[in-house]
Structures are given as C-alpha cells and as structure tokens.
C-alpha atoms as a PDB file:
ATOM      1  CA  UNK A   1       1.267  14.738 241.150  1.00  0.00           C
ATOM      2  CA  UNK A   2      -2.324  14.006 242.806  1.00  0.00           C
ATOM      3  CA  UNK A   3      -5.642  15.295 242.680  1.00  0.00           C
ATOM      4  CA  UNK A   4      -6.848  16.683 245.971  1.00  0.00           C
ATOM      5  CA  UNK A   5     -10.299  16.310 246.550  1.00  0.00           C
ATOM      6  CA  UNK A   6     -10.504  17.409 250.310  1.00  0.00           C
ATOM      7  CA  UNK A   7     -11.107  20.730 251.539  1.00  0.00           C
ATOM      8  CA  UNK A   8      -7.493  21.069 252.852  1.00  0.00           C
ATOM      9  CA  UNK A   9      -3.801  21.338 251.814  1.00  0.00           C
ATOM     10  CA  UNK A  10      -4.722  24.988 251.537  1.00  0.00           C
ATOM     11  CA  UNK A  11      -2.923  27.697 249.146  1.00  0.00           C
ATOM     12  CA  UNK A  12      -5.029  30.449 250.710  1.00  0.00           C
ATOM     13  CA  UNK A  13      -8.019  31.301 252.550  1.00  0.00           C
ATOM     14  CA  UNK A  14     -11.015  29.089 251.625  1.00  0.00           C
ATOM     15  CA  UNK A  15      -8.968  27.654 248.589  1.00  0.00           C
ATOM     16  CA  UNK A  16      -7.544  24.127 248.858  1.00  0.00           C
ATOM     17  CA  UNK A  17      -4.816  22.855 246.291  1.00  0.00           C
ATOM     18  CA  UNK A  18      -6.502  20.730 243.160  1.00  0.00           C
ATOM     19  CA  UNK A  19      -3.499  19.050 242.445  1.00  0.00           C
ATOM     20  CA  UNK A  20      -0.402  18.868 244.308  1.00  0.00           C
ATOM     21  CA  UNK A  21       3.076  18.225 242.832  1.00  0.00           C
ATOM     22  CA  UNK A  22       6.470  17.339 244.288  1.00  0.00           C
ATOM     23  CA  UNK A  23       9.863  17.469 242.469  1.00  0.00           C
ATOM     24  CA  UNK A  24      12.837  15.961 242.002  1.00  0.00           C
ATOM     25  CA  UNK A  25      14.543  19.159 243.239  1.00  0.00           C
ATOM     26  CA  UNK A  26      12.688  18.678 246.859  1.00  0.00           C
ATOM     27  CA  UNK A  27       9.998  21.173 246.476  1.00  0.00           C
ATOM     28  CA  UNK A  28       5.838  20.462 246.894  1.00  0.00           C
ATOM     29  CA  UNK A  29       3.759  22.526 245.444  1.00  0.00           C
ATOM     30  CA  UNK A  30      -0.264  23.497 245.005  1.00  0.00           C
ATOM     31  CA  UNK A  31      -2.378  24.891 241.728  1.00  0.00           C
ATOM     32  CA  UNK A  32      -5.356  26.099 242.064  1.00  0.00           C
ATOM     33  CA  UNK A  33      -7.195  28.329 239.209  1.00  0.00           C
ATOM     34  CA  UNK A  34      -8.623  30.431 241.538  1.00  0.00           C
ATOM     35  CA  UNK A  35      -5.592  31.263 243.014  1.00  0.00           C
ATOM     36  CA  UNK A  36      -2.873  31.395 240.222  1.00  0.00           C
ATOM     37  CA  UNK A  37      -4.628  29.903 236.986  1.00  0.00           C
ATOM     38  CA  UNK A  38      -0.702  29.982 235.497  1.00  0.00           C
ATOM     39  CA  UNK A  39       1.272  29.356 238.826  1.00  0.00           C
ATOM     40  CA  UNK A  40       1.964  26.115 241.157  1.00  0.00           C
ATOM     41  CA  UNK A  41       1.938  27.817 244.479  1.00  0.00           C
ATOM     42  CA  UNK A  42       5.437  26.676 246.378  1.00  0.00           C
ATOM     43  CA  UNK A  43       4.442  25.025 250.213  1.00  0.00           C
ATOM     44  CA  UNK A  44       7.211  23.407 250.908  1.00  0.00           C
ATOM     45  CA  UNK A  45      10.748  23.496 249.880  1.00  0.00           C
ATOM     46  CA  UNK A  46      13.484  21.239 250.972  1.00  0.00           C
ATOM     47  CA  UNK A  47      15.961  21.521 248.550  1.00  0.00           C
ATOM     48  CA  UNK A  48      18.219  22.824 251.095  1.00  0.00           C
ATOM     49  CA  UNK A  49      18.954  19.291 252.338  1.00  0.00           C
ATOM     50  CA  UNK A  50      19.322  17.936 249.146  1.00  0.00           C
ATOM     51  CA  UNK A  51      15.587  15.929 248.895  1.00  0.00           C
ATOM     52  CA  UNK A  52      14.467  14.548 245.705  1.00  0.00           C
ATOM     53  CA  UNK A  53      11.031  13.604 246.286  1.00  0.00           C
ATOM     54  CA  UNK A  54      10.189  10.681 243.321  1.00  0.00           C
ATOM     55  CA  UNK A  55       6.332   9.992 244.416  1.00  0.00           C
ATOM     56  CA  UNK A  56       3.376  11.173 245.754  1.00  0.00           C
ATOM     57  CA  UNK A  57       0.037   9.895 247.478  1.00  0.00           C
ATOM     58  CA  UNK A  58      -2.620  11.110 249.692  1.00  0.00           C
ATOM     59  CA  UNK A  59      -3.947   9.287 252.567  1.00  0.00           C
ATOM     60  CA  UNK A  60      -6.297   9.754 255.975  1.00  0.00           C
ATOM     61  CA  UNK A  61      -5.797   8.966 259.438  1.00  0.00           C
ATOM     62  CA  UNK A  62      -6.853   9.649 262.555  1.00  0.00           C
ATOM     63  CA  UNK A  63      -8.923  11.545 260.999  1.00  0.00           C
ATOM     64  CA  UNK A  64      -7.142  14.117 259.715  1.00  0.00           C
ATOM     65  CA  UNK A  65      -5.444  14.021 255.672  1.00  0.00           C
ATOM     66  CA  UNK A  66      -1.769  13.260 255.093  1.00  0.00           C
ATOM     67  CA  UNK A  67       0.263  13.978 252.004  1.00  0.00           C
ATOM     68  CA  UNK A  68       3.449  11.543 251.546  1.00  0.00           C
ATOM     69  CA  UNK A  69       6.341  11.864 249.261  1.00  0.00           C
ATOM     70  CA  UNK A  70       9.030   9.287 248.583  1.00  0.00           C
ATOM     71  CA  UNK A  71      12.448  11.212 249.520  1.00  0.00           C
ATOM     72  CA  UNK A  72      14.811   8.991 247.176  1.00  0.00           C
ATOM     73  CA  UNK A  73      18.096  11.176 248.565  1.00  0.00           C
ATOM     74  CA  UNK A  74      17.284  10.345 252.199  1.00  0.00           C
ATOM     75  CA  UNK A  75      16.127   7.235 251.694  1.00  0.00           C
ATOM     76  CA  UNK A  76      12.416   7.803 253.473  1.00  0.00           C
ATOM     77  CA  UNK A  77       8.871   8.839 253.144  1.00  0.00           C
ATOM     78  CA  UNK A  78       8.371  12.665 253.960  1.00  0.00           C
ATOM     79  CA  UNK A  79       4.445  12.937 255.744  1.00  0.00           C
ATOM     80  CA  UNK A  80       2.978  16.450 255.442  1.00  0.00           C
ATOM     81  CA  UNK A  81      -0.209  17.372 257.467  1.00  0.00           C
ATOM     82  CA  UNK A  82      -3.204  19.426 255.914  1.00  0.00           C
ATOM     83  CA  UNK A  83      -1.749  22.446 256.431  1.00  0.00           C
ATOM     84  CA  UNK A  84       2.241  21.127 254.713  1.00  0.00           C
ATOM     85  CA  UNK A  85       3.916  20.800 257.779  1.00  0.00           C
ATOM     86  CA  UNK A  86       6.154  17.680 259.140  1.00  0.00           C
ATOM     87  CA  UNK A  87       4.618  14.894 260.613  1.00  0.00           C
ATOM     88  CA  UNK A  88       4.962  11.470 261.251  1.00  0.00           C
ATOM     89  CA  UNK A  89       8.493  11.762 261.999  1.00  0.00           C
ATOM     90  CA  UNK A  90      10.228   8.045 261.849  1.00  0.00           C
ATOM     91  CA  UNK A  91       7.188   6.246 260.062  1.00  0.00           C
ATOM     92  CA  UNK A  92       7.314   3.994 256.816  1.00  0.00           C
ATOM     93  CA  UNK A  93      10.557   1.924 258.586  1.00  0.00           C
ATOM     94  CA  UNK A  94      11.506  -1.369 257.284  1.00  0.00           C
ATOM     95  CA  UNK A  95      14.923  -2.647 258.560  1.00  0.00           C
ATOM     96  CA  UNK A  96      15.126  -5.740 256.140  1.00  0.00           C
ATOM     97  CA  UNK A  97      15.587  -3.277 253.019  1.00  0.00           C
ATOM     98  CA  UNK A  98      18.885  -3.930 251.790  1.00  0.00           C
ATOM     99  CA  UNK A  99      21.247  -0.638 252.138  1.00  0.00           C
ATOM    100  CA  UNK A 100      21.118   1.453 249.053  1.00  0.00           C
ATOM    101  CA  UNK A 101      17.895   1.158 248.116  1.00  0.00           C
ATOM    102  CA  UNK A 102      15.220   4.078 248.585  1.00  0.00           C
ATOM    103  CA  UNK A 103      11.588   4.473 248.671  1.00  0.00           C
ATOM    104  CA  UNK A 104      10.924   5.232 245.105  1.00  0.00           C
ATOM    105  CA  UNK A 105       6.818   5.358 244.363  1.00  0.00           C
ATOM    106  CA  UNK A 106       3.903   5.447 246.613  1.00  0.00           C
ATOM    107  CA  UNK A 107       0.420   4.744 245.977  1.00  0.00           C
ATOM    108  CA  UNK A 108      -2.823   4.838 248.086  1.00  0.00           C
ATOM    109  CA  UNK A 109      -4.557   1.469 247.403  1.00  0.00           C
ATOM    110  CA  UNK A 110      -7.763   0.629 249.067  1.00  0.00           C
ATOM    111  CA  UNK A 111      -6.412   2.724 252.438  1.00  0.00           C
ATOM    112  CA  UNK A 112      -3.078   0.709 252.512  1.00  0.00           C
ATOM    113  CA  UNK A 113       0.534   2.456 251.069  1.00  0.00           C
ATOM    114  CA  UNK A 114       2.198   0.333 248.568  1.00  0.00           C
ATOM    115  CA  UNK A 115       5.762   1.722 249.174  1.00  0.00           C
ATOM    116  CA  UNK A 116       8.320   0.439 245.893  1.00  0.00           C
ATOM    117  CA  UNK A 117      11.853   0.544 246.491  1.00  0.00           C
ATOM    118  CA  UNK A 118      14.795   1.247 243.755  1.00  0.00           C
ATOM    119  CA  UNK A 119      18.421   0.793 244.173  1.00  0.00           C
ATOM    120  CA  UNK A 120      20.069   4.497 244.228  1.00  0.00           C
ATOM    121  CA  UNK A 121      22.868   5.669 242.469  1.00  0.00           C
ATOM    122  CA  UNK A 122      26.203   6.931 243.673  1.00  0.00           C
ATOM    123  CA  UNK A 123      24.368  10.423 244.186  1.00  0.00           C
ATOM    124  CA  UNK A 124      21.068   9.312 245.688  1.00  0.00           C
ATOM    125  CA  UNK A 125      19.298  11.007 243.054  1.00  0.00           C
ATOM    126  CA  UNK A 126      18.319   8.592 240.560  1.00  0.00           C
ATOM    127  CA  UNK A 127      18.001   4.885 240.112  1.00  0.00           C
ATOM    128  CA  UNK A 128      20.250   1.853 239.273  1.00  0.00           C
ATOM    129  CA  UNK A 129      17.882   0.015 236.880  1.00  0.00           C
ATOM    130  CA  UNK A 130      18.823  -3.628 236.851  1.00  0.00           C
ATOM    131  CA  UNK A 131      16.796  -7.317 237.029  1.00  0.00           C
ATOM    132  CA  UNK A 132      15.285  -7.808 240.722  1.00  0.00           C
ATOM    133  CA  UNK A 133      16.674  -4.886 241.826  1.00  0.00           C
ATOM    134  CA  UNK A 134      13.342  -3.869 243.758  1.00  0.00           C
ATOM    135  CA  UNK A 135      11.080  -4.340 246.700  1.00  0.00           C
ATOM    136  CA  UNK A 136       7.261  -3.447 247.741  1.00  0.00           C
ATOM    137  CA  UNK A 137       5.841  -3.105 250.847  1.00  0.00           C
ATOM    138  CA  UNK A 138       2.724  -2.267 252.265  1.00  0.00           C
ATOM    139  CA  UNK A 139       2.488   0.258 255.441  1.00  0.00           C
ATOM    140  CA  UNK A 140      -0.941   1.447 257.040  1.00  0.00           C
ATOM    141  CA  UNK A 141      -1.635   5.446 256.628  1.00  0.00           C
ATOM    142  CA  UNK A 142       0.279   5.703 260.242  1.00  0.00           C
ATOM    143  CA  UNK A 143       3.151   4.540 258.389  1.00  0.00           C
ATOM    144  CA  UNK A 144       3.606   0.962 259.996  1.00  0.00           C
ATOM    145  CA  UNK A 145       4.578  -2.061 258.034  1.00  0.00           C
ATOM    146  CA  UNK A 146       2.332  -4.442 257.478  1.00  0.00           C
ATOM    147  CA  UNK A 147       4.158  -6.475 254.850  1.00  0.00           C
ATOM    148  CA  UNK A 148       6.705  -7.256 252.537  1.00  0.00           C
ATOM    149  CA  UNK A 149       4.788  -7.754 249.317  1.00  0.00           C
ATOM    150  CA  UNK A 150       7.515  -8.627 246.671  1.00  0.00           C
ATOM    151  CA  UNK A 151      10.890  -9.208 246.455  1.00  0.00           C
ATOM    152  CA  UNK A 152      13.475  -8.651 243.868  1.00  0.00           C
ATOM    153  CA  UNK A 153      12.592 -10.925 240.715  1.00  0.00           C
ATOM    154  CA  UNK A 154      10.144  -9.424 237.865  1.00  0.00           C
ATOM    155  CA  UNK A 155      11.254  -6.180 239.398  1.00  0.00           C
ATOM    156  CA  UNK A 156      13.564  -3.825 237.925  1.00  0.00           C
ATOM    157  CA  UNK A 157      13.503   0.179 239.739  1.00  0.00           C
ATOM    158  CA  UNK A 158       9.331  -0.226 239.933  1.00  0.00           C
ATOM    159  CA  UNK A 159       7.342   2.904 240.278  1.00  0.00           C
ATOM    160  CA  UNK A 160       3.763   2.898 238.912  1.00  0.00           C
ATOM    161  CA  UNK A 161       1.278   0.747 240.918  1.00  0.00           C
ATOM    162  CA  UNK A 162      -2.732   0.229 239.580  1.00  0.00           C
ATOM    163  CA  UNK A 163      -5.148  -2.288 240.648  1.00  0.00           C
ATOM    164  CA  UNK A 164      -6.778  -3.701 238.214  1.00  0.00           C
ATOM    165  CA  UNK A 165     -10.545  -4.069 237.964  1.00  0.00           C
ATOM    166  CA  UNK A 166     -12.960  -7.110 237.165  1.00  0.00           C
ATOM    167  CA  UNK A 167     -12.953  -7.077 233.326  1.00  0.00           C
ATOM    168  CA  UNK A 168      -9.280  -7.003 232.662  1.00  0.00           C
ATOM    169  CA  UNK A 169      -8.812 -10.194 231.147  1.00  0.00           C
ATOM    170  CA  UNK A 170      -6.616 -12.455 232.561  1.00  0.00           C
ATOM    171  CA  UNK A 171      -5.226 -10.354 235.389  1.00  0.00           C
ATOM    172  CA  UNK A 172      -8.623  -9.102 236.653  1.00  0.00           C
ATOM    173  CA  UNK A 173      -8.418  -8.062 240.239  1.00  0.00           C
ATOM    174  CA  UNK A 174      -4.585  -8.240 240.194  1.00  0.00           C
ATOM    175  CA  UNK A 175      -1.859  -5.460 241.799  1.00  0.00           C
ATOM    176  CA  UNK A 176      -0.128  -4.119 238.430  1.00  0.00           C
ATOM    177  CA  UNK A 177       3.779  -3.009 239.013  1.00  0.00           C
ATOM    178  CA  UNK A 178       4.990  -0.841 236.251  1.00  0.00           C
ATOM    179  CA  UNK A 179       8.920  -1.071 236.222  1.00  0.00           C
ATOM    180  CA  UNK A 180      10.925   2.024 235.819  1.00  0.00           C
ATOM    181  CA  UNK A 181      14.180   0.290 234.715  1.00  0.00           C
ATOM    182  CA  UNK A 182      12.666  -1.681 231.822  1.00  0.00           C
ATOM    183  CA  UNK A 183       9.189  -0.631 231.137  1.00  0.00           C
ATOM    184  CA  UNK A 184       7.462  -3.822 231.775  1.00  0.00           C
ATOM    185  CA  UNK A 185       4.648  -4.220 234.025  1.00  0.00           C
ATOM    186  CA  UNK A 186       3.729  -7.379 235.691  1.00  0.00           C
ATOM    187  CA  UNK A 187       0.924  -8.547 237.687  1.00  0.00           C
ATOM    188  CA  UNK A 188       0.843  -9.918 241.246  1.00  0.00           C
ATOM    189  CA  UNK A 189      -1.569 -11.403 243.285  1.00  0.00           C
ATOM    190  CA  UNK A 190      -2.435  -8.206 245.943  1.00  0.00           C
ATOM    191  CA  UNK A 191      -3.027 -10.349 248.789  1.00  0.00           C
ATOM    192  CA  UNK A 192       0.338 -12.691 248.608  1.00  0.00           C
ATOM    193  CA  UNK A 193       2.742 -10.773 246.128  1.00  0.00           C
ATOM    194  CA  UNK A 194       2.727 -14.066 244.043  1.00  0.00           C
ATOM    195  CA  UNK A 195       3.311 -13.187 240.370  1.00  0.00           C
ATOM    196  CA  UNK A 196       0.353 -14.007 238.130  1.00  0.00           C
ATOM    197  CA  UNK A 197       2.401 -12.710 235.247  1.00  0.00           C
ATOM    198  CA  UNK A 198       3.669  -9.868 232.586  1.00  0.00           C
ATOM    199  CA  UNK A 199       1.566  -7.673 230.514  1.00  0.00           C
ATOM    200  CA  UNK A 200       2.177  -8.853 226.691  1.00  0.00           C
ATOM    201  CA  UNK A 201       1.315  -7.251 222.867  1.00  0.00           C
ATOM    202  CA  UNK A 202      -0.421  -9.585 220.784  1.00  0.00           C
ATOM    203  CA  UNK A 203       2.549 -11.322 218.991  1.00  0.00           C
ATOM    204  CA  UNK A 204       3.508 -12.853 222.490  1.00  0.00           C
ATOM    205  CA  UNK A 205       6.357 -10.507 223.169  1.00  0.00           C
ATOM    206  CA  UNK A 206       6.710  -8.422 226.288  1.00  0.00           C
ATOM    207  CA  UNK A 207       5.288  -4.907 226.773  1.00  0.00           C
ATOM    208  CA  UNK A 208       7.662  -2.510 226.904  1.00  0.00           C
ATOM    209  CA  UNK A 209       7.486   1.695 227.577  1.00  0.00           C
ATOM    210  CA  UNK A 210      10.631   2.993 227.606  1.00  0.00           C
ATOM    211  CA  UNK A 211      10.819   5.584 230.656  1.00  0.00           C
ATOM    212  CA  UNK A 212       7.421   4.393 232.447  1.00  0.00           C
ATOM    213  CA  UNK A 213       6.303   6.406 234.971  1.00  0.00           C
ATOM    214  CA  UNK A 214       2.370   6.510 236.178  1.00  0.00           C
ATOM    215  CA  UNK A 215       0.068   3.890 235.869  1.00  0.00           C
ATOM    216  CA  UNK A 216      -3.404   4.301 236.587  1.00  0.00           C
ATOM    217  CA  UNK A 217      -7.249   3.174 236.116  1.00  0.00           C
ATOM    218  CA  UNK A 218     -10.026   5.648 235.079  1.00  0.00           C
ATOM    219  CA  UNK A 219     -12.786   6.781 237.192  1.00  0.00           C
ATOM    220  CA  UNK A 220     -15.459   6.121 234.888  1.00  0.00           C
ATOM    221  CA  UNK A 221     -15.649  10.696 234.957  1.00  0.00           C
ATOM    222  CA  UNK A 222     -13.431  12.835 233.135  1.00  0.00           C
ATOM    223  CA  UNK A 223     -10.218  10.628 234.288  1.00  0.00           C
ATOM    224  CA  UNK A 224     -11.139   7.981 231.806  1.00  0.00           C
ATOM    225  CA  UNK A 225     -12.873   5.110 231.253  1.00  0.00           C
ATOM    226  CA  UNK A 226     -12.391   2.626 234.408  1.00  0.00           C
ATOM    227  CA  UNK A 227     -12.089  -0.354 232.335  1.00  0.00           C
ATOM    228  CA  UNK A 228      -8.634   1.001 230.543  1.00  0.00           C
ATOM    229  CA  UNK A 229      -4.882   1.358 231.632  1.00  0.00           C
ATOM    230  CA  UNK A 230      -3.618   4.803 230.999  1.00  0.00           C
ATOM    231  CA  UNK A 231      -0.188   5.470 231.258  1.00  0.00           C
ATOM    232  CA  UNK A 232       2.407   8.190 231.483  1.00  0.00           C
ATOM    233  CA  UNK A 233       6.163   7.780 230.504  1.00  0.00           C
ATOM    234  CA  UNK A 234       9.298   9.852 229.839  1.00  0.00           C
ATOM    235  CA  UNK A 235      10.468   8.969 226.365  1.00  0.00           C
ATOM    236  CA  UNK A 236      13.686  10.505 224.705  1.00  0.00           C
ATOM    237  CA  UNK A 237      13.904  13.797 222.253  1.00  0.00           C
ATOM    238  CA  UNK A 238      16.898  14.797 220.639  1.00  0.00           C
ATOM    239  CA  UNK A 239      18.806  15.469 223.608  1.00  0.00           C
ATOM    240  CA  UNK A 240      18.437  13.125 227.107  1.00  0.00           C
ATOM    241  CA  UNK A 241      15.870  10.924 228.368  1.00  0.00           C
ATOM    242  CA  UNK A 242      12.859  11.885 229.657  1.00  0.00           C
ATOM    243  CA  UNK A 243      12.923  15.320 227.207  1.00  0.00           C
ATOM    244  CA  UNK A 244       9.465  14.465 225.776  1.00  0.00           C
ATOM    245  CA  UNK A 245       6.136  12.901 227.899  1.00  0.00           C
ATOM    246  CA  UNK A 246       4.168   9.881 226.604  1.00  0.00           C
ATOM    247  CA  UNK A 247       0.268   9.364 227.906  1.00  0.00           C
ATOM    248  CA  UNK A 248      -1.318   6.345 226.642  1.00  0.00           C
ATOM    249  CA  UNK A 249      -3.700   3.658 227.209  1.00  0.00           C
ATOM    250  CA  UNK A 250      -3.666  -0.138 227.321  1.00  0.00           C
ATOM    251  CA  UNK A 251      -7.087  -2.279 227.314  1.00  0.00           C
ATOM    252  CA  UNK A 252      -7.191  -6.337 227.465  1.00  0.00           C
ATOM    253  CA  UNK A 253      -7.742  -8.257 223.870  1.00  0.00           C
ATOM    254  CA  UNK A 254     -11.305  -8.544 224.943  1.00  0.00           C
ATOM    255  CA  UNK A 255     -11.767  -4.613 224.984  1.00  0.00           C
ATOM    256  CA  UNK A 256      -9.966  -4.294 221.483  1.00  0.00           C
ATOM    257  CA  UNK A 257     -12.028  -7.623 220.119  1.00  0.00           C
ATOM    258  CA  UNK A 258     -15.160  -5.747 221.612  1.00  0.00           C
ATOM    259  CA  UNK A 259     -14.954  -2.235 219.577  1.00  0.00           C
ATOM    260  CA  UNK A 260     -12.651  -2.572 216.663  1.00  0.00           C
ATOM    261  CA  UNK A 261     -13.150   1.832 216.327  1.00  0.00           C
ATOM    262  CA  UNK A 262     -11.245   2.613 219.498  1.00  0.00           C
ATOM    263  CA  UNK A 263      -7.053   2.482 219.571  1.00  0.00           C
ATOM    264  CA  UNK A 264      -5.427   0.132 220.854  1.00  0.00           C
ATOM    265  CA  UNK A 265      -5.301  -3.470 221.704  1.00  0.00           C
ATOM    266  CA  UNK A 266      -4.232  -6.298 223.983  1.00  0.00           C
ATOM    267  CA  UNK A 267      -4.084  -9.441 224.690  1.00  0.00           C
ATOM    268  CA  UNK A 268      -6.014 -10.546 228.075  1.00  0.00           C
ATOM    269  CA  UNK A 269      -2.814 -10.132 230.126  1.00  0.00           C
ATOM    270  CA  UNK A 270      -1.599  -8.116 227.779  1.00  0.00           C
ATOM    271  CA  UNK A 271      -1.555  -4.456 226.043  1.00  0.00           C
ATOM    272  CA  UNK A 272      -2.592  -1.478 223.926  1.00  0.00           C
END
C-alpha cells in the first residue's frame, strides 16, 4: 500500500486515489472516501496471467508520476502511468541476478528505487527464506540500474527498506533492511551497501519480528513521530501465518533513556 499525494492515479472525475494497494492475487486498487468510503476501487487486474504483485512505490519522471509493483510470479517490476496503464515496458533489468530470484519490495528513497530480491518458490508465489538468500539494487525512476547495493550475507528474503534519520543512535543516517525470512533488520551504509550492523534488544540478542513486512519512519504529522521505527508484520493466529497483523514501533536506547512514559525501548542500534 502507499499514500498518494498527487492529483492523479484517478478513481473518477476530479478524485485521485489516497492510497493505492496491490495484491498478492495481481490486482491494484484505489480508496478514496469520496468515492467509496467502504470500497477499494479495482484499476487494474492481472490475475489472469498469474501476477502476484509483493510491493509497491510511487515515483516521478519525466515529469509525469509512476506507480511500480514488484511482480514476484514474473520475476519483474510492473510500471503503471497516472492514469494505471502499462508503461515502461523492459525497465528495472539486472542480468547478474541469479535465476530464481524475483523482485520482492520496492521503496522510493530520496528519488532512487531500492529494488530487494527473494529467492521464489517452486510456484513463484512466495519466498524461499534462507541465510544470504537476497539482493538490493538501486534503479533510477526510468528503471535503469545504477547499482548493486548488497549481496547475499545479512540477507534472508528482505522486504522492508527505511532510512534512518540523524538521531537514531548508532545507525543514524544508515539504509535499514528488514528481512522477511527471519525478521531481523540490519543496517547498511546507503552509499556503499557496507553493513554497519543488526538492530539488537537490550540484553544483546538480535531483534526479531516474526513475519516482518513494512518498515517505515514518521513524518513528524499524523504518520508518526519522525524520530521512531514503526513497523508492520504478519504474525500467526490459530490457523497459518500471517492470520493476524502486528504494527509497532522501535526507538534507539537514547529515545527510551530520554522519556521513561512512552513504550518501548532500544539500544542505539538496537530496538523497541
């Protein structure tokens, strides 16, 4: 899901989408309340050819705005003009990805697309989590490559991607990957890919989130508190994964030292 801010991407006359979701069963669709306060209005539908569309990010050029899903059964990054059509056809290419793995998130970061990749299963619908089995790379809104960042080792199926700000602790101004396939989310220098490190609780052990899925900064507005990690993940009920949603926040020790009334805690590099 993203928030649309733009006057486009257009459910009907005069009324843009406000948020935008895709689906695993190949369908994108549009909400807004003044169109269908109880409805997601269906744009585009691909589940014809089998798409399962894992991410989702908004991005501008030329010009004009661009909506870009992660098709994990094809193996590619769908581009959608303003107005939901195709476009961009052959973009986000990188021949060095070994065969069998996909384009699995997508997130706009400063202009760029960081691009992760996860190894697919036997279906092409979901991932193979396993250690290193991952890869980011960074493409310009045309959908060029502009660079491998990482390769393989803290990975393991990543999906959520945040960039931290100043003030959090140790891994201030650092690209944060949030791994599907274990729940741990490290930090890597955003120029390089070099890892700085993994995200810890105050005893010294690894964060984990079992099924993590978003990760993302506030806006200082009614999307949080700029300073904090929030997070979304699909935890297990009594019947498969994933049956239940988690949203939740992380802050550095400093934050948690800071204001002993507020949840949470951390450690520097570490959690809530």
């Amino acid at each position: 899901m993203v928030f649309n801010g733009t006057a486009n991407f257009a459910l009907a006359p005069g009324k843009a989408a406000l948020f935008i979701f895709a689906t695993e069963d190949g369908t994108i669709s549009g909400w807004n309340q003044s169109v269908d306060p109880t409805h997601a209005i269906l744009k585009v539908d691909n589940s014809g050819s089998g798409a399962v569309y894992k991410g989702l990010a908004l991005g501008s050029s030329g010009g004009g705005t661009f909506l870009y899903a992660t098709n994990f059964n094809a193996g590619r990054v769908d581009v959608f003009d303003s107005n939901f059509m195709p476009a961009m056809p052959g973009s986000f290419l990188d021949a060095s990805i070994p065969a069998g793995f996909a384009p699995f998130g997508i997130q706009n970061v400063g202009g760029k697309l960081l691009v992760t990749y996860a190894k697919q299963d036997a279906a092409k619908h979901d991932d193979i989590a396993g250690p290193g089995n991952g890869f980011v790379d960074v493409f310009d809104s045309n959908g060029t490559l502009l660079q491998r960042l990482i390769s393989a080792g803290a990975l393991n199926s990543p999906w959520g991607i945040a960039m931290s700000p100043a003030n959090f602790g140790d891994f201030s101004n650092s690209l944060l990957i949030g791994n599907f396939g274990d729940g741990t989310i490290h930090a890597f220098d955003p120029q390089t890919g070099a890892l700085r490190g993994q995200l810890l609780i105050p005893s010294g052990r690894p964060l984990t989130i079992q099924g993590l899925w978003g990760l993302t900064f506030g806006n200082g507005g009614q999307a949080g508190d700029p300073g904090i990690l929030y997070f979304t993940a699909g935890i297990p009920g009594p019947g498969a994964v994933e049956d239940h949603g988690l949203f939740g926040q992380i802050r550095p020790q400093h934050a948690r030292d800071d204001d002993r009334d507020h949840d949470g805690e951390g450690k520097g590099k570490d959690r809530d």
